[in-house]
PDB file of N, CA and C in Angstrom:
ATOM      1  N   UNK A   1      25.484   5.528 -12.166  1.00  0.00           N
ATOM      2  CA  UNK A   1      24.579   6.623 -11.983  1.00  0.00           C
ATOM      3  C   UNK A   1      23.170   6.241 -12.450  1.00  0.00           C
ATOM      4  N   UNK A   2      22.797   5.044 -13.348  1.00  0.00           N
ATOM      5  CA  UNK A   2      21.595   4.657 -14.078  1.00  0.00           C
ATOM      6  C   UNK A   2      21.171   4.238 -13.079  1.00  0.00           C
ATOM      7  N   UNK A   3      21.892   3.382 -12.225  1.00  0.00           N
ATOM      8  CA  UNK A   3      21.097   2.647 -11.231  1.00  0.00           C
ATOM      9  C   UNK A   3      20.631   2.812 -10.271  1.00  0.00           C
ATOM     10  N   UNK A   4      21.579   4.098  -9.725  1.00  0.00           N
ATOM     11  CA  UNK A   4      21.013   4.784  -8.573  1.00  0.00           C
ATOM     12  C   UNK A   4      19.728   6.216  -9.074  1.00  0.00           C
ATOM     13  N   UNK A   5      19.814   6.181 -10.008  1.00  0.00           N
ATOM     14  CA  UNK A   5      18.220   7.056 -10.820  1.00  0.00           C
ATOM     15  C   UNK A   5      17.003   5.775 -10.876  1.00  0.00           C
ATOM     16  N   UNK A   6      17.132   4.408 -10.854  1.00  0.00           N
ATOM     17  CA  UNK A   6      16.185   3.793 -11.130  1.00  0.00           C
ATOM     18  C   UNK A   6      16.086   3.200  -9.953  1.00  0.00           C
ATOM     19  N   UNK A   7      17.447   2.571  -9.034  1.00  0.00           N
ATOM     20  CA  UNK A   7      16.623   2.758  -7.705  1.00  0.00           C
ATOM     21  C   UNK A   7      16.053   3.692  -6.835  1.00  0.00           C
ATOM     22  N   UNK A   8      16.112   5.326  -7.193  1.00  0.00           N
ATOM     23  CA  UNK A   8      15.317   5.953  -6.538  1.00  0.00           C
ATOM     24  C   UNK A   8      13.512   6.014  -6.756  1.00  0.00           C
ATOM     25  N   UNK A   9      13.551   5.888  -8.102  1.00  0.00           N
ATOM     26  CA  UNK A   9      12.150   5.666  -8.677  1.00  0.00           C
ATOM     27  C   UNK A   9      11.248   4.528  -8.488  1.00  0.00           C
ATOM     28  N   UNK A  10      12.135   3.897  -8.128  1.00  0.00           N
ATOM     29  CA  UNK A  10      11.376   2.615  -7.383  1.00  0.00           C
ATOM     30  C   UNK A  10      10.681   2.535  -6.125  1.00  0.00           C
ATOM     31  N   UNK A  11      11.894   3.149  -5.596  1.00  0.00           N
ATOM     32  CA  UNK A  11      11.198   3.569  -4.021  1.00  0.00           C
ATOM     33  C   UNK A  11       9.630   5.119  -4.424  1.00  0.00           C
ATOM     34  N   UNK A  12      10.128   5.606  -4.973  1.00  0.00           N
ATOM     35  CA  UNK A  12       8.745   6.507  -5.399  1.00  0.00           C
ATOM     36  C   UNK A  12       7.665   5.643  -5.471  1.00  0.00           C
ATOM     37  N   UNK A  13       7.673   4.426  -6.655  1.00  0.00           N
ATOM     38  CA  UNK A  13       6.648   3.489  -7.268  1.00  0.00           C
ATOM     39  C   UNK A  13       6.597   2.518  -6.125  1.00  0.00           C
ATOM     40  N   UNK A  14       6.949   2.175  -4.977  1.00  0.00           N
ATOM     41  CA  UNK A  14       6.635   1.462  -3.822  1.00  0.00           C
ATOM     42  C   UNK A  14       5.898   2.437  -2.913  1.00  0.00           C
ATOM     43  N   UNK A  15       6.490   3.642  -3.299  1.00  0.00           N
ATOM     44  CA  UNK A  15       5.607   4.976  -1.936  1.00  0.00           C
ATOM     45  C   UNK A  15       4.639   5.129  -2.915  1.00  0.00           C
ATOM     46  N   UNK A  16       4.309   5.128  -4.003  1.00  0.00           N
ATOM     47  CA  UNK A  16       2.839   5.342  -4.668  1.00  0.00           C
ATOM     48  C   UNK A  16       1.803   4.523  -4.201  1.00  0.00           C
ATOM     49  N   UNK A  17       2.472   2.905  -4.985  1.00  0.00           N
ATOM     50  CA  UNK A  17       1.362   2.121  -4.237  1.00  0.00           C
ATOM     51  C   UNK A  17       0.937   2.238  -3.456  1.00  0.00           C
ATOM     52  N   UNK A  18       1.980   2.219  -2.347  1.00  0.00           N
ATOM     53  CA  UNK A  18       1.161   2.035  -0.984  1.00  0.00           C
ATOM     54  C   UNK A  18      -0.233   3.231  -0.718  1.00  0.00           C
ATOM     55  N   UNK A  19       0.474   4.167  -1.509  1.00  0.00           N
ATOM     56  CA  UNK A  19      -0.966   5.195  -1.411  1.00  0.00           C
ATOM     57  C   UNK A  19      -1.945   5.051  -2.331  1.00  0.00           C
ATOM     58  N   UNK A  20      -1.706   4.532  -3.200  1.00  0.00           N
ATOM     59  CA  UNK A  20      -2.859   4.262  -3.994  1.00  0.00           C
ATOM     60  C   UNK A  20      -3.690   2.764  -3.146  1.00  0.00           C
ATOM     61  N   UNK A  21      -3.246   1.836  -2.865  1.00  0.00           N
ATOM     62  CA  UNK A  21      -3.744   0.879  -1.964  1.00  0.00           C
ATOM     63  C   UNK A  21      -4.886   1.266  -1.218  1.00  0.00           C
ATOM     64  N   UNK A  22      -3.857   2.677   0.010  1.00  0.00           N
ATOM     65  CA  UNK A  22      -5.212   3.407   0.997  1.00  0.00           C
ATOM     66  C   UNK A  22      -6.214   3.880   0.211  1.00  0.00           C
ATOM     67  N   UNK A  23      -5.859   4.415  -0.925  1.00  0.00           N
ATOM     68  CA  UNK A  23      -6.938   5.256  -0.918  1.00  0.00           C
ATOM     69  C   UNK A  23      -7.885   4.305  -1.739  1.00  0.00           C
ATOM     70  N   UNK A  24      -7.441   3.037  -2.268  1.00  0.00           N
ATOM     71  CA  UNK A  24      -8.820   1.929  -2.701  1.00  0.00           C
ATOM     72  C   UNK A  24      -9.310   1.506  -1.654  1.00  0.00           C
ATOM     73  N   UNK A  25      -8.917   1.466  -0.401  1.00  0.00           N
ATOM     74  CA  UNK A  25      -9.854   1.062   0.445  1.00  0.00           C
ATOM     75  C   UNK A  25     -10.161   2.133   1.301  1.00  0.00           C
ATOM     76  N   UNK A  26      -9.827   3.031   1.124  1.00  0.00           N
ATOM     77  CA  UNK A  26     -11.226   4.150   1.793  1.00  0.00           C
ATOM     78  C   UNK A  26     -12.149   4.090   0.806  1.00  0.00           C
ATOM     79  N   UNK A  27     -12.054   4.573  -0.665  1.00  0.00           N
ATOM     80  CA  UNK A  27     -12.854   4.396  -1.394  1.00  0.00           C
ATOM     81  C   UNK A  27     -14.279   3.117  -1.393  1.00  0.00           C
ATOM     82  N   UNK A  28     -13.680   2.170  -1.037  1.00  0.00           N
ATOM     83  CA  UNK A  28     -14.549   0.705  -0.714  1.00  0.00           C
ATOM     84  C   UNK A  28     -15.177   1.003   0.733  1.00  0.00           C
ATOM     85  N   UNK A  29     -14.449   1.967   1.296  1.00  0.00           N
ATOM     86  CA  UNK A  29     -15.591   1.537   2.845  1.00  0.00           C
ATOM     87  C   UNK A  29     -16.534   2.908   2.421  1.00  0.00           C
ATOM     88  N   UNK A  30     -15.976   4.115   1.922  1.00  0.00           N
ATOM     89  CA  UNK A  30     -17.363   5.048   1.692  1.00  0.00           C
ATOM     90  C   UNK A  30     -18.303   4.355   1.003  1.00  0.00           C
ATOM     91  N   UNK A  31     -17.813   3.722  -0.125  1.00  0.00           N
ATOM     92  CA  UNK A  31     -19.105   3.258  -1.162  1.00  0.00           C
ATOM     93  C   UNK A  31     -19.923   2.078  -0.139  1.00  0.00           C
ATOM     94  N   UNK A  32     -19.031   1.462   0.318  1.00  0.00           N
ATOM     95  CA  UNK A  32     -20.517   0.395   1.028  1.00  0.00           C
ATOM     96  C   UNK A  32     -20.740   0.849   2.764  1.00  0.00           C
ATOM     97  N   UNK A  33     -20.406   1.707   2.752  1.00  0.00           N
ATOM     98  CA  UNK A  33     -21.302   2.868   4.099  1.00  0.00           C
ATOM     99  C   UNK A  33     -22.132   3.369   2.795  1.00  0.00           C
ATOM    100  N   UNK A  34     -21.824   3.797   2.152  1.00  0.00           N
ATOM    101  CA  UNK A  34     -23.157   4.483   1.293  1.00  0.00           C
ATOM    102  C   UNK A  34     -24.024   3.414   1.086  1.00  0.00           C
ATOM    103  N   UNK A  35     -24.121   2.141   0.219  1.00  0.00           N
ATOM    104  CA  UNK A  35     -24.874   1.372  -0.148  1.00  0.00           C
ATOM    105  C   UNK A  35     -25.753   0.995   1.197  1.00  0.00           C
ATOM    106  N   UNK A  36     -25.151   0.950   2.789  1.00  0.00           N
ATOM    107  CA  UNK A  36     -25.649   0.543   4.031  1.00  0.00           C
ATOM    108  C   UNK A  36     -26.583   1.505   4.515  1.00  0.00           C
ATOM    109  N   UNK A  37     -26.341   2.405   3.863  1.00  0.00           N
ATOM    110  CA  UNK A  37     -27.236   4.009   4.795  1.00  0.00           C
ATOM    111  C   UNK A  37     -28.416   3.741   3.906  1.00  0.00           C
ATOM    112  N   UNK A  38     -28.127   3.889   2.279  1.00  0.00           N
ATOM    113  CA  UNK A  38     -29.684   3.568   1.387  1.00  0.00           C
ATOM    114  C   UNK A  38     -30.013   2.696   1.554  1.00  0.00           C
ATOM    115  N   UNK A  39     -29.755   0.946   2.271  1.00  0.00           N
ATOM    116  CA  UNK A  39     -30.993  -0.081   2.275  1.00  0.00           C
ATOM    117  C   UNK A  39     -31.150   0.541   3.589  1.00  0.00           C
ATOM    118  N   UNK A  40     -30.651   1.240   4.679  1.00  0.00           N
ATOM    119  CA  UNK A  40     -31.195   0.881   5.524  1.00  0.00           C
ATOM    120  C   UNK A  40     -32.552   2.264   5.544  1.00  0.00           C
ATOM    121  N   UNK A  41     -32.263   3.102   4.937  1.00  0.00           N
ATOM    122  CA  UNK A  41     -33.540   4.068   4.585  1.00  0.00           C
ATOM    123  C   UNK A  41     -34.475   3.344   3.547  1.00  0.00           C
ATOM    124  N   UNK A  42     -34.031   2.744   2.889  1.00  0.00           N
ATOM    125  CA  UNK A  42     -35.066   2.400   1.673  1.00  0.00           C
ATOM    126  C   UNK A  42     -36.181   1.123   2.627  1.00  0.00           C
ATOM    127  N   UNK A  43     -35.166   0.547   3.591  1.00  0.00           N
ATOM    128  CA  UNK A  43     -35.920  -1.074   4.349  1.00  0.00           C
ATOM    129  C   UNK A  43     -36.949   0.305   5.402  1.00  0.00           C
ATOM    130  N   UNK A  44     -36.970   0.865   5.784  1.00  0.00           N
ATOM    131  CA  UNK A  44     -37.342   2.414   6.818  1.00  0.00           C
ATOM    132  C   UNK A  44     -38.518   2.476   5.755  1.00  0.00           C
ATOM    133  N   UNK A  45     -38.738   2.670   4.791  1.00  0.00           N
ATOM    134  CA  UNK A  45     -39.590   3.430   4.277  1.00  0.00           C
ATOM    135  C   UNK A  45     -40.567   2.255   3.636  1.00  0.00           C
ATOM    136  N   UNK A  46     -39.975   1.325   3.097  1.00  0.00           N
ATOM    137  CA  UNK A  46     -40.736   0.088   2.616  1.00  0.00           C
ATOM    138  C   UNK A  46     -40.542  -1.319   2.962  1.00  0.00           C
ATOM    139  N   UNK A  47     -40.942  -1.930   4.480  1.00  0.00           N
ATOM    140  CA  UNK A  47     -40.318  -2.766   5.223  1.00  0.00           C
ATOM    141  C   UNK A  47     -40.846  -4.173   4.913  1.00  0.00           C
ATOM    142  N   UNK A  48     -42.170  -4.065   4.020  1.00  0.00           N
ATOM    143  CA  UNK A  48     -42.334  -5.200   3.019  1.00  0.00           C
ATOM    144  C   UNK A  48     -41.496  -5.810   2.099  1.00  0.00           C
ATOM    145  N   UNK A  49     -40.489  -5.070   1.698  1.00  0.00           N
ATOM    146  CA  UNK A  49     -39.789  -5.267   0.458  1.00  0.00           C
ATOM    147  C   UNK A  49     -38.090  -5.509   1.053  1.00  0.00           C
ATOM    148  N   UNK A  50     -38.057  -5.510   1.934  1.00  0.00           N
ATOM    149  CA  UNK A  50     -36.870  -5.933   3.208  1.00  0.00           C
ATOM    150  C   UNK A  50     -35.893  -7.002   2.672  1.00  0.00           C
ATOM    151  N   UNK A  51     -36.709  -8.011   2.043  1.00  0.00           N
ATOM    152  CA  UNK A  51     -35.863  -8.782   1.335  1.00  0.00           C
ATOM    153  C   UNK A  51     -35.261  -8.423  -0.064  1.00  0.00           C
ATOM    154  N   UNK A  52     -35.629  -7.930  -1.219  1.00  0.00           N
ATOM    155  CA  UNK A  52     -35.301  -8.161  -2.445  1.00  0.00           C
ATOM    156  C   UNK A  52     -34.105  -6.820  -1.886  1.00  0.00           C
ATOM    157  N   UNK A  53     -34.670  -5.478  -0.908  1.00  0.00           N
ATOM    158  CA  UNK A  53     -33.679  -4.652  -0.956  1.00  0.00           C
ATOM    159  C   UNK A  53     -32.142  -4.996  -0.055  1.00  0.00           C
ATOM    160  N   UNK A  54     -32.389  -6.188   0.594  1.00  0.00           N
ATOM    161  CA  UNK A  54     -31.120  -6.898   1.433  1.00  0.00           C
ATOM    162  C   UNK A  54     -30.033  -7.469   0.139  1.00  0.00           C
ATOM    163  N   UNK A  55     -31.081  -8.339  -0.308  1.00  0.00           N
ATOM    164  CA  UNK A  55     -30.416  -9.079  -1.706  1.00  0.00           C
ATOM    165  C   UNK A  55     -29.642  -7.696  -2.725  1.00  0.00           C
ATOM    166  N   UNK A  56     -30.074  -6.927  -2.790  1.00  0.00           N
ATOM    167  CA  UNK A  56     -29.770  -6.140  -3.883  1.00  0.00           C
ATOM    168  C   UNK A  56     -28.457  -5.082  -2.977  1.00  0.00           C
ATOM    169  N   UNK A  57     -28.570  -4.920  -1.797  1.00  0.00           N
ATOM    170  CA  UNK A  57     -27.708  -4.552  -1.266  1.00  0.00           C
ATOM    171  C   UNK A  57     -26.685  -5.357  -1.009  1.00  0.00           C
ATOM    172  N   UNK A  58     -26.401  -6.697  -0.823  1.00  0.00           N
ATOM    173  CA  UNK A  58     -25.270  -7.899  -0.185  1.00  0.00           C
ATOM    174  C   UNK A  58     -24.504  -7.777  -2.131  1.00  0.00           C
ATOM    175  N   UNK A  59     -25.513  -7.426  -2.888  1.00  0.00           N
ATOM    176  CA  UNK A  59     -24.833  -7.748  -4.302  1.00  0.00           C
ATOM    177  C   UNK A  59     -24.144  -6.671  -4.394  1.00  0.00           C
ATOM    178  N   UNK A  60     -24.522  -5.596  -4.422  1.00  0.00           N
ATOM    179  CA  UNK A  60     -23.917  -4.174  -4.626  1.00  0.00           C
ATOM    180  C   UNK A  60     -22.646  -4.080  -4.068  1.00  0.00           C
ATOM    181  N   UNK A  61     -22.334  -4.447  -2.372  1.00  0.00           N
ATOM    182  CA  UNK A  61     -21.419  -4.418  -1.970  1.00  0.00           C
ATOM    183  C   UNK A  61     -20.476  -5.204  -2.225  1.00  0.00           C
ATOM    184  N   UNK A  62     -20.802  -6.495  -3.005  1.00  0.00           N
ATOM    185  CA  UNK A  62     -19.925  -7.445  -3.304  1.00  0.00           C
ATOM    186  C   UNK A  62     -18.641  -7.247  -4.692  1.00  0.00           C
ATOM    187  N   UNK A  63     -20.052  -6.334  -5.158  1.00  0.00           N
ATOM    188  CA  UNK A  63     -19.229  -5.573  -6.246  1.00  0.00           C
ATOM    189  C   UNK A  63     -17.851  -4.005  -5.894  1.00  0.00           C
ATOM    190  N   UNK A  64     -18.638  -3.757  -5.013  1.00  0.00           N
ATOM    191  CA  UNK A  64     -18.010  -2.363  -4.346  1.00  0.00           C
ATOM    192  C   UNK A  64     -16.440  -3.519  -3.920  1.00  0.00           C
ATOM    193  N   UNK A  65     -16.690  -4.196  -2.908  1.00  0.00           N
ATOM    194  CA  UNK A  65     -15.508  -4.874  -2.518  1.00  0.00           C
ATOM    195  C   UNK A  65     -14.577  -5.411  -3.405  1.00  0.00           C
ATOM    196  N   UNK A  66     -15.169  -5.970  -4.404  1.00  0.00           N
ATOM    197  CA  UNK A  66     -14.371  -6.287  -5.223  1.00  0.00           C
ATOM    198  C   UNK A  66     -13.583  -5.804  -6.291  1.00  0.00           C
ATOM    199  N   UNK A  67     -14.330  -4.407  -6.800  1.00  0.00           N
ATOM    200  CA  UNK A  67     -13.374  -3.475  -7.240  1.00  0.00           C
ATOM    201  C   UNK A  67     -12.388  -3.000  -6.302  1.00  0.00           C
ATOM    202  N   UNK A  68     -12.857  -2.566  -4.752  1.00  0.00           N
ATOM    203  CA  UNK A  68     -11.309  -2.437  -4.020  1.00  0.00           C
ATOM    204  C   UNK A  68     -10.471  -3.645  -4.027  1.00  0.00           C
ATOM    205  N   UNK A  69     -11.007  -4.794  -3.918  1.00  0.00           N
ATOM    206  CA  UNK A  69      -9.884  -5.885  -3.411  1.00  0.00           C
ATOM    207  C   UNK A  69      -9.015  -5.782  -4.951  1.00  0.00           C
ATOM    208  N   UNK A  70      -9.480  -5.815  -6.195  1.00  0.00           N
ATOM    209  CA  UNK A  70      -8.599  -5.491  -7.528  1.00  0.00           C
ATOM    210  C   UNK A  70      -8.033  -4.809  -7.727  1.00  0.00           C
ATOM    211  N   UNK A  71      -8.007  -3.233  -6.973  1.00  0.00           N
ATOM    212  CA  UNK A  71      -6.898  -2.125  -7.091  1.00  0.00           C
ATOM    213  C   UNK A  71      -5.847  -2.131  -5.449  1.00  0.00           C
ATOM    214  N   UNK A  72      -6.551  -3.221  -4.992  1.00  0.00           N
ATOM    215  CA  UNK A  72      -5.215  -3.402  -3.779  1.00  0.00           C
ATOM    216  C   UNK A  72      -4.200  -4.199  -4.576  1.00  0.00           C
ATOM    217  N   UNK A  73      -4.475  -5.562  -5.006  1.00  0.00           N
ATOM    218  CA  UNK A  73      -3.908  -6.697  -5.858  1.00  0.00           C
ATOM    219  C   UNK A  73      -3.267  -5.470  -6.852  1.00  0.00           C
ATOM    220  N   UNK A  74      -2.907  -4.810  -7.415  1.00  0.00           N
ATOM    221  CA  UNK A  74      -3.046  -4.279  -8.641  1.00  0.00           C
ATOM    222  C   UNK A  74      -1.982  -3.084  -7.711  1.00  0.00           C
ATOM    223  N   UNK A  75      -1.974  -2.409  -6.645  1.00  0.00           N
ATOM    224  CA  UNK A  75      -0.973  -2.266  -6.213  1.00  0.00           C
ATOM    225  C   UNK A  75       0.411  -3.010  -5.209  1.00  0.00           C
ATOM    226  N   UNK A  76      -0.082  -3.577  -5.077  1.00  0.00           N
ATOM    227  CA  UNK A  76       0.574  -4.863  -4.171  1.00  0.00           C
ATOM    228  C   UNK A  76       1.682  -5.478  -5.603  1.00  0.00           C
ATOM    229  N   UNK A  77       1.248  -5.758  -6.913  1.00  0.00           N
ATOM    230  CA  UNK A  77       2.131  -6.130  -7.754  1.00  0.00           C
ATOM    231  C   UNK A  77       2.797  -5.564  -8.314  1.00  0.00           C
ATOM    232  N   UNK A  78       2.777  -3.731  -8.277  1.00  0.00           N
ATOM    233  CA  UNK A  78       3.032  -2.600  -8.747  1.00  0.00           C
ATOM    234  C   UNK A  78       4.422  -2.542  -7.552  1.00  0.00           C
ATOM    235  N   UNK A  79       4.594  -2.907  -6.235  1.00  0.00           N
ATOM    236  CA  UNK A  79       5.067  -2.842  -5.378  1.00  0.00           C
ATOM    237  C   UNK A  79       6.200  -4.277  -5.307  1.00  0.00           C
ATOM    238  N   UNK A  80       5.845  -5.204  -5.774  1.00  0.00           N
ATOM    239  CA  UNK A  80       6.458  -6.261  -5.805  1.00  0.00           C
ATOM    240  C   UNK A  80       7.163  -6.406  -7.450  1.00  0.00           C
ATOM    241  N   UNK A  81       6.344  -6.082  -8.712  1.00  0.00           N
ATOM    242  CA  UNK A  81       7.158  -6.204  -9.620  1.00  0.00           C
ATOM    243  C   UNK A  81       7.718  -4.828  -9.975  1.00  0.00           C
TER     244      UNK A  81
END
Protein backbone atom coordinates (compact mmCIF):
# COMPACT_ATOMS: atom_id res chain seq x y z
CA UNK A 1 0.00 0.00 0.00
CA UNK A 2 3.30 2.42 0.63
CA UNK A 3 4.13 1.96 -2.75
CA UNK A 4 1.24 2.42 -4.51
CA UNK A 5 0.78 6.01 -2.29
CA UNK A 6 4.32 6.94 -3.52
CA UNK A 7 3.83 5.83 -6.92
CA UNK A 8 0.87 7.94 -7.21
CA UNK A 9 2.74 11.07 -6.02
CA UNK A 10 5.16 10.71 -8.39
CA UNK A 11 3.08 10.81 -11.20
CA UNK A 12 1.61 14.20 -9.49
CA UNK A 13 5.53 15.43 -9.22
CA UNK A 14 6.03 14.43 -13.06
CA UNK A 15 2.45 16.30 -13.85
CA UNK A 16 3.86 19.32 -11.81
CA UNK A 17 6.94 19.66 -13.59
CA UNK A 18 5.83 19.47 -16.65
CA UNK A 19 3.72 22.52 -15.67
CA UNK A 20 6.00 24.29 -14.01
CA UNK A 21 8.47 23.84 -17.19
CA UNK A 22 5.47 25.70 -19.39
CA UNK A 23 4.98 28.12 -17.39
CA UNK A 24 9.10 29.04 -17.25
CA UNK A 25 8.94 29.41 -20.65
CA UNK A 26 6.02 31.52 -21.16
CA UNK A 27 7.43 33.48 -18.50
CA UNK A 28 10.88 33.85 -20.71
CA UNK A 29 9.05 34.71 -23.93
CA UNK A 30 6.81 37.61 -22.09
CA UNK A 31 9.93 38.99 -20.43
CA UNK A 32 12.00 39.19 -23.70
CA UNK A 33 8.84 40.38 -25.87
CA UNK A 34 8.93 42.94 -23.15
CA UNK A 35 12.68 43.74 -23.23
CA UNK A 36 12.03 43.76 -27.51
CA UNK A 37 9.06 46.26 -27.40
CA UNK A 38 11.36 48.80 -24.94
CA UNK A 39 14.60 48.79 -27.25
CA UNK A 40 12.56 48.94 -29.96
CA UNK A 41 10.68 52.25 -28.55
CA UNK A 42 13.65 53.48 -26.75
CA UNK A 43 15.94 52.91 -30.54
CA UNK A 44 12.26 55.08 -31.96
CA UNK A 45 12.89 57.79 -29.77
CA UNK A 46 16.78 58.00 -29.60
CA UNK A 47 18.23 56.43 -32.85
CA UNK A 48 21.74 57.81 -32.06
CA UNK A 49 22.13 55.66 -29.18
CA UNK A 50 20.94 52.40 -31.30
CA UNK A 51 23.93 50.76 -30.31
CA UNK A 52 24.67 50.83 -26.51
CA UNK A 53 20.58 50.24 -26.37
CA UNK A 54 21.02 46.87 -28.76
CA UNK A 55 23.98 45.86 -26.44
CA UNK A 56 22.02 46.40 -23.33
CA UNK A 57 19.09 44.67 -24.77
CA UNK A 58 21.05 41.21 -26.34
CA UNK A 59 22.36 41.28 -22.42
CA UNK A 60 19.07 41.58 -20.74
CA UNK A 61 17.65 38.86 -22.73
CA UNK A 62 20.48 36.64 -22.18
CA UNK A 63 19.75 36.89 -18.71
CA UNK A 64 15.86 36.54 -19.13
CA UNK A 65 16.77 33.20 -21.10
CA UNK A 66 18.77 31.97 -18.84
CA UNK A 67 16.78 32.13 -15.84
CA UNK A 68 14.11 30.16 -18.02
CA UNK A 69 16.59 27.67 -19.41
CA UNK A 70 17.48 27.02 -15.22
CA UNK A 71 13.88 26.43 -14.14
CA UNK A 72 13.34 24.08 -17.25
CA UNK A 73 16.73 22.04 -16.15
CA UNK A 74 15.42 22.28 -12.61
CA UNK A 75 12.18 20.70 -13.73
CA UNK A 76 13.33 18.21 -16.13
CA UNK A 77 15.42 16.72 -12.92
CA UNK A 78 12.43 17.09 -10.65
CA UNK A 79 10.85 14.73 -13.39
CA UNK A 80 13.70 12.39 -13.83
CA UNK A 81 14.92 12.16 -10.15
Amino acid sequence: MLLQAIAAGAGLAKLGAGIGAGIAVIGAGIGIGNIGKATVESIARQPSAAGDIRSAMILSAAFVEGCGLFAIVACVLAIVL
